[in-house]
PDB file of N, CA and C in Angstrom:
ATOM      1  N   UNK A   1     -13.318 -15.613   9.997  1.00  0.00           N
ATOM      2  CA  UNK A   1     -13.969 -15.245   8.762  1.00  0.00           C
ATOM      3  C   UNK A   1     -15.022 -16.282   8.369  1.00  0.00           C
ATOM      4  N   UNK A   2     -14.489 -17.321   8.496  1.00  0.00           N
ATOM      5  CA  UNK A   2     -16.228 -18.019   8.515  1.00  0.00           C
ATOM      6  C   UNK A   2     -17.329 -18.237   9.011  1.00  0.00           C
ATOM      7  N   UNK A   3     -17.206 -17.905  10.443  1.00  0.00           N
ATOM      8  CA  UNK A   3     -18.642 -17.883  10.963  1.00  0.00           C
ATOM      9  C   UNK A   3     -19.169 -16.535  10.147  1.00  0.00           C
ATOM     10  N   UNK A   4     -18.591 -15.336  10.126  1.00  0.00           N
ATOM     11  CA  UNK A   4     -19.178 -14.281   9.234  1.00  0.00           C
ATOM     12  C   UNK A   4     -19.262 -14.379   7.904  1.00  0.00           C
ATOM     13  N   UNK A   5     -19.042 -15.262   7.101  1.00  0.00           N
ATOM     14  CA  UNK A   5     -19.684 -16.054   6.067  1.00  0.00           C
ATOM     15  C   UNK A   5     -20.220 -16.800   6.534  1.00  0.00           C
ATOM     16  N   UNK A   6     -20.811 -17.352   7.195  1.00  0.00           N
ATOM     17  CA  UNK A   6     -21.870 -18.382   7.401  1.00  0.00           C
ATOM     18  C   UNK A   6     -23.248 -17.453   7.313  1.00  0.00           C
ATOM     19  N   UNK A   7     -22.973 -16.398   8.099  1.00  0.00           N
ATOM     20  CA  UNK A   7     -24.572 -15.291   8.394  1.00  0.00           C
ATOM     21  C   UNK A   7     -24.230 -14.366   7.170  1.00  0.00           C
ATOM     22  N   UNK A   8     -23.616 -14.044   6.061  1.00  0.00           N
ATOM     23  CA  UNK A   8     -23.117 -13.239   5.399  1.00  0.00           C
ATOM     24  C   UNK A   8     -25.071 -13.020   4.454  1.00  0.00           C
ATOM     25  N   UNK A   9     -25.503 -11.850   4.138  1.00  0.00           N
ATOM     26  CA  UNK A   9     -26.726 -11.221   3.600  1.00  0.00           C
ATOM     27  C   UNK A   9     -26.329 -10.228   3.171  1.00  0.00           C
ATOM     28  N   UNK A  10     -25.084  -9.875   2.451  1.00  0.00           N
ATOM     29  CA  UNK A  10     -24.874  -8.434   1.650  1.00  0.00           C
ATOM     30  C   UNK A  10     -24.430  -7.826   2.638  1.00  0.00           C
ATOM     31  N   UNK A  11     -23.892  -7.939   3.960  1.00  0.00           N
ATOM     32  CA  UNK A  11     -23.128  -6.746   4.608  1.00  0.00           C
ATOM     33  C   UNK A  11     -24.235  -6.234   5.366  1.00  0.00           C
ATOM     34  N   UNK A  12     -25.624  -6.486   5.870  1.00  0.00           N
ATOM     35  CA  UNK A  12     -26.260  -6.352   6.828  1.00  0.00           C
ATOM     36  C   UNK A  12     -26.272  -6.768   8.614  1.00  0.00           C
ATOM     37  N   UNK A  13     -25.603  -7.951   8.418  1.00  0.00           N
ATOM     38  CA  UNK A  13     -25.328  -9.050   9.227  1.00  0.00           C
ATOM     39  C   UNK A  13     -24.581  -8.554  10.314  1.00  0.00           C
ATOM     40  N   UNK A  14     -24.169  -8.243  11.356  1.00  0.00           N
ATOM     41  CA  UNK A  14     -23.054  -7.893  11.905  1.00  0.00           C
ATOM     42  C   UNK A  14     -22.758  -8.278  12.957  1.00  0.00           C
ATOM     43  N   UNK A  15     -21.718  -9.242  13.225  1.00  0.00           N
ATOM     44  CA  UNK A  15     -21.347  -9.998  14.857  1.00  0.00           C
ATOM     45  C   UNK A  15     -20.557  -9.240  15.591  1.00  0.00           C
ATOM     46  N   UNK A  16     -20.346  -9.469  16.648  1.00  0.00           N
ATOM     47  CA  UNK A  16     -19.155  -9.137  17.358  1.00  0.00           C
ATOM     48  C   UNK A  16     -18.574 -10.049  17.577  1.00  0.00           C
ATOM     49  N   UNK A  17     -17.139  -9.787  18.013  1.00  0.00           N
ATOM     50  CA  UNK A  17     -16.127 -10.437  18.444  1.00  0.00           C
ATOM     51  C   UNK A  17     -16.305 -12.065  19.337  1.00  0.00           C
ATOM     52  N   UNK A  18     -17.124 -11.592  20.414  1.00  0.00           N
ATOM     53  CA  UNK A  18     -18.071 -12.482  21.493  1.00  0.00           C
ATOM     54  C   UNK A  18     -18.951 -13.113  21.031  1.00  0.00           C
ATOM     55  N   UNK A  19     -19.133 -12.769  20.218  1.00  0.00           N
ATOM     56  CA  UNK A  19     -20.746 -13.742  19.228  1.00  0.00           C
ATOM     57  C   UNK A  19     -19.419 -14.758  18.510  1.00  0.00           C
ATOM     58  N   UNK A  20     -18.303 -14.553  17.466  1.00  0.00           N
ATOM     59  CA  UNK A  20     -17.996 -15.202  17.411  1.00  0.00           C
ATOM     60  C   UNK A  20     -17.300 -16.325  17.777  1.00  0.00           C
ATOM     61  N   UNK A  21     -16.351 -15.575  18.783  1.00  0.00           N
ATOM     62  CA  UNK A  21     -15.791 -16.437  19.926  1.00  0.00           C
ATOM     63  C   UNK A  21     -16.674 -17.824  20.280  1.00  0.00           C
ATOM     64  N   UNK A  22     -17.480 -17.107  21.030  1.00  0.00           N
ATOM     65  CA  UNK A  22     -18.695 -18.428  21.635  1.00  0.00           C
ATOM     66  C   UNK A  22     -18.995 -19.105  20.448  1.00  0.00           C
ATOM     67  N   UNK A  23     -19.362 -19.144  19.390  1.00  0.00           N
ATOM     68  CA  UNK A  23     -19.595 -19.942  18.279  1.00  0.00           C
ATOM     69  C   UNK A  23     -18.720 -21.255  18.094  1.00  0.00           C
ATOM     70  N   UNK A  24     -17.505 -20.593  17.784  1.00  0.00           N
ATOM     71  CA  UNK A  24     -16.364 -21.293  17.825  1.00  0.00           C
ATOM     72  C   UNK A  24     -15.416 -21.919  18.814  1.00  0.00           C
ATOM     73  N   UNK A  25     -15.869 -21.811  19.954  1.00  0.00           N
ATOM     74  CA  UNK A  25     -14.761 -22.179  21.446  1.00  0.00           C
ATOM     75  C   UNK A  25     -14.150 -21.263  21.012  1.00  0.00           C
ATOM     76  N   UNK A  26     -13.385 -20.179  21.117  1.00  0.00           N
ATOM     77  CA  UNK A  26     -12.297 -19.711  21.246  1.00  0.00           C
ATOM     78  C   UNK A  26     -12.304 -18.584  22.012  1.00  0.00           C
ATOM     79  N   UNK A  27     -11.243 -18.231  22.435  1.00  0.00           N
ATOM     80  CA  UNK A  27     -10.731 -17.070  23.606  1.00  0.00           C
ATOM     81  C   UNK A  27     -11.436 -15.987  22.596  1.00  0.00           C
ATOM     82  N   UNK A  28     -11.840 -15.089  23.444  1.00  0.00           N
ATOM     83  CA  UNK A  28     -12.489 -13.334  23.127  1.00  0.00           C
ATOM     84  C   UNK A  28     -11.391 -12.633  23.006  1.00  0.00           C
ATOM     85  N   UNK A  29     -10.533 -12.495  23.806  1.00  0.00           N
ATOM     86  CA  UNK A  29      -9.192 -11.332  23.395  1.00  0.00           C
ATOM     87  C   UNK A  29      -8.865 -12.319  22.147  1.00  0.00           C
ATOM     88  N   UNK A  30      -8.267 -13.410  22.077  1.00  0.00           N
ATOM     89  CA  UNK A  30      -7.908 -14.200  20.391  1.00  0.00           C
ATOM     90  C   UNK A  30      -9.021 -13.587  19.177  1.00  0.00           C
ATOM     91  N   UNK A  31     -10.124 -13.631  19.297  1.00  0.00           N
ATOM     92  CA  UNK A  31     -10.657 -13.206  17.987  1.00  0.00           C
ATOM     93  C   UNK A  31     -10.909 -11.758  18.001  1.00  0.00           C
ATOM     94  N   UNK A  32     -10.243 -10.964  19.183  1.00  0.00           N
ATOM     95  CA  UNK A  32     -10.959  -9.568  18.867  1.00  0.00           C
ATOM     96  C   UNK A  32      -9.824  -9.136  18.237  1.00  0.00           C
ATOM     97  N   UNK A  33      -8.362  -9.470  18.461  1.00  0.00           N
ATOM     98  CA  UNK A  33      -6.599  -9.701  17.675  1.00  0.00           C
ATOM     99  C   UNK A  33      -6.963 -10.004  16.566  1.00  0.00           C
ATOM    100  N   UNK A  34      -7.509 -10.810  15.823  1.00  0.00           N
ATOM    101  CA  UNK A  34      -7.516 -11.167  14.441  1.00  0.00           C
ATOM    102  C   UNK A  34      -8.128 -10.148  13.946  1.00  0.00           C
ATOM    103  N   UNK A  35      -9.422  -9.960  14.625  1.00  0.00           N
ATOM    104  CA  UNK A  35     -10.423  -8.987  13.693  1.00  0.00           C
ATOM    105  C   UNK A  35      -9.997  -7.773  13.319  1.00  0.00           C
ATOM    106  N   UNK A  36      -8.687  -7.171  14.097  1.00  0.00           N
ATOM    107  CA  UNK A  36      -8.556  -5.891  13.735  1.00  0.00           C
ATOM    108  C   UNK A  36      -7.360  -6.107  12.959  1.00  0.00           C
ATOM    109  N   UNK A  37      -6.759  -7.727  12.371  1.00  0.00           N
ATOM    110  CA  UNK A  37      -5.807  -7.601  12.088  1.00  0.00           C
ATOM    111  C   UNK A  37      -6.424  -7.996  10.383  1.00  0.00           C
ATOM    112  N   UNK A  38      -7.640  -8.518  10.256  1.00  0.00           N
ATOM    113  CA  UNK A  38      -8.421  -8.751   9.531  1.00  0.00           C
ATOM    114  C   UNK A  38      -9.096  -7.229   8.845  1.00  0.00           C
ATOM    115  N   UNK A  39      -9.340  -6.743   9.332  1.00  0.00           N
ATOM    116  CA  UNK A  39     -10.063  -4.817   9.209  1.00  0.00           C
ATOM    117  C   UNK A  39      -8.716  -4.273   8.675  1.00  0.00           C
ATOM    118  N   UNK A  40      -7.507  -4.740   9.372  1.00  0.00           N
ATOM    119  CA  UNK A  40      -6.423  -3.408   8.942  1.00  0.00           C
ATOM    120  C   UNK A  40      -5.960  -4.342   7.343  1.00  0.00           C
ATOM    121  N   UNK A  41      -6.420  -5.357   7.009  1.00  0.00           N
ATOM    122  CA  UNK A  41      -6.169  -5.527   5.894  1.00  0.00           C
ATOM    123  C   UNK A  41      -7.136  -5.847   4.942  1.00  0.00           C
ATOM    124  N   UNK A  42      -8.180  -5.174   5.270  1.00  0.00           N
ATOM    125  CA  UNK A  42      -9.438  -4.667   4.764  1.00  0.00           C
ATOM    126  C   UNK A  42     -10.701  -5.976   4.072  1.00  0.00           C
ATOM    127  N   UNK A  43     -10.515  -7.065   5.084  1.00  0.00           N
ATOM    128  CA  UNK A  43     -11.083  -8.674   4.652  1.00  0.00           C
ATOM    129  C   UNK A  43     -12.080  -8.170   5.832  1.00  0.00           C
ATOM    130  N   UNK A  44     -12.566  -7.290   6.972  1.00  0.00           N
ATOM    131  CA  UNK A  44     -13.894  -7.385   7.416  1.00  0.00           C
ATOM    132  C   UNK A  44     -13.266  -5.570   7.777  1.00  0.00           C
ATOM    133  N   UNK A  45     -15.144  -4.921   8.457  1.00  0.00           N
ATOM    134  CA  UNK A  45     -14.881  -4.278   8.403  1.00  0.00           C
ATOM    135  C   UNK A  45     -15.802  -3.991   9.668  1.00  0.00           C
ATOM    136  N   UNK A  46     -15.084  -3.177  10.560  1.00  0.00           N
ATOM    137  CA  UNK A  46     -16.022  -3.016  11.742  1.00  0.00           C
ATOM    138  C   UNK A  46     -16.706  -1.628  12.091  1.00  0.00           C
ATOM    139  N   UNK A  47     -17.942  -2.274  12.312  1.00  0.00           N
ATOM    140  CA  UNK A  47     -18.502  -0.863  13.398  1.00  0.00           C
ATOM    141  C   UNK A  47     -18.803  -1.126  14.787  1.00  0.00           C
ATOM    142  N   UNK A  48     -18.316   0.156  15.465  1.00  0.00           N
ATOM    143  CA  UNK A  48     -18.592   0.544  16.796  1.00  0.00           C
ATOM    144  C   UNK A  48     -20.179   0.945  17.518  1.00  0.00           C
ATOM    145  N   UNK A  49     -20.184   0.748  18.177  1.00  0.00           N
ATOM    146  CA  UNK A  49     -21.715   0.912  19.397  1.00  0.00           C
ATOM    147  C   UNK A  49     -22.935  -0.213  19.213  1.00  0.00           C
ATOM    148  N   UNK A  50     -23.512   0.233  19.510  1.00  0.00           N
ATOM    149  CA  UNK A  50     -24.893  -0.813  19.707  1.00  0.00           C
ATOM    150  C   UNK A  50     -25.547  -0.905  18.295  1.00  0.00           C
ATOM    151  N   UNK A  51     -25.555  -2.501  18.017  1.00  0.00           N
ATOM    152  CA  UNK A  51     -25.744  -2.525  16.467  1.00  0.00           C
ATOM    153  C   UNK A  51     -24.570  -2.947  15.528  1.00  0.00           C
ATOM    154  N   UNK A  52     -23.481  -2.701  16.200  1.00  0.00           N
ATOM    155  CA  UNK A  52     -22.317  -2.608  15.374  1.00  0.00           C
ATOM    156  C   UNK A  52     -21.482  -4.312  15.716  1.00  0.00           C
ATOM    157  N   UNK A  53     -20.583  -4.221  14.942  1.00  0.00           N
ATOM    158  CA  UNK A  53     -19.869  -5.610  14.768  1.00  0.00           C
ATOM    159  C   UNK A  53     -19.484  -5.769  13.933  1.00  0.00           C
ATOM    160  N   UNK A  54     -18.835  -6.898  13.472  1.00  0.00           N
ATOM    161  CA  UNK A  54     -17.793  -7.157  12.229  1.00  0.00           C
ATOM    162  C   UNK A  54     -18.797  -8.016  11.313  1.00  0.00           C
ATOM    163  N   UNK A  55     -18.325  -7.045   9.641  1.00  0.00           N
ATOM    164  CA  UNK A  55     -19.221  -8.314   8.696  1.00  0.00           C
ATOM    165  C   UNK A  55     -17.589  -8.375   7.310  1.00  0.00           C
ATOM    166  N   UNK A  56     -18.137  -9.123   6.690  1.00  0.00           N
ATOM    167  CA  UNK A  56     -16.850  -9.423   5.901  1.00  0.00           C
ATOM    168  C   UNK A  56     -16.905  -8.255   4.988  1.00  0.00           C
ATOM    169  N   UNK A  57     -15.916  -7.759   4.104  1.00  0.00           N
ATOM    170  CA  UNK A  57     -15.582  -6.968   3.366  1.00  0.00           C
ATOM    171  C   UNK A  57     -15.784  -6.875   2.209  1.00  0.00           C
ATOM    172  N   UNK A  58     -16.156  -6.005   1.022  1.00  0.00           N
ATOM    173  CA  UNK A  58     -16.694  -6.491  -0.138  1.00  0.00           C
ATOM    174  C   UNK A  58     -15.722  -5.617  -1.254  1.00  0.00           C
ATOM    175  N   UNK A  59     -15.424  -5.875  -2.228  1.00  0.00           N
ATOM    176  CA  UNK A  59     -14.467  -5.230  -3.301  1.00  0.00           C
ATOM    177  C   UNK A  59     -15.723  -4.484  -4.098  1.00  0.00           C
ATOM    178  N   UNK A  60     -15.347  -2.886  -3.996  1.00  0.00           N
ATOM    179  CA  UNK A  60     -16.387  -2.411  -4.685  1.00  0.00           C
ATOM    180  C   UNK A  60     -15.968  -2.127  -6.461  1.00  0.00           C
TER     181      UNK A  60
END
């Protein structure tokens, strides 16, 4: 969650899993586990295909 607050612009922004990984040293299967464990409790929110990636979640 913080590298996606670091680039955070209103929910435009959107990384993937691998963008963050490499940022941070860390294993790719490890942050792609969080992220959906992060999404299923609605703190980021992901999209699928080209373009798509995880940005943090906003309370409307």
């Amino acid at each position: 969650m913080s590298r996606l607050a670091e680039v955070w612009d209103g929910g435009n922004a959107r990384l993937s899993a691998s963008d963050i990984a490499d940022a941070r040293g860390l294993s790719r299967a490890m942050v792609a586990k969080l992220l959906v464990s992060l999404s299923q409790v609605r703190l980021v929110v992901g999209s699928p295909g080209p373009g798509g990636g995880y940005t943090l979640c906003r309370a409307r």
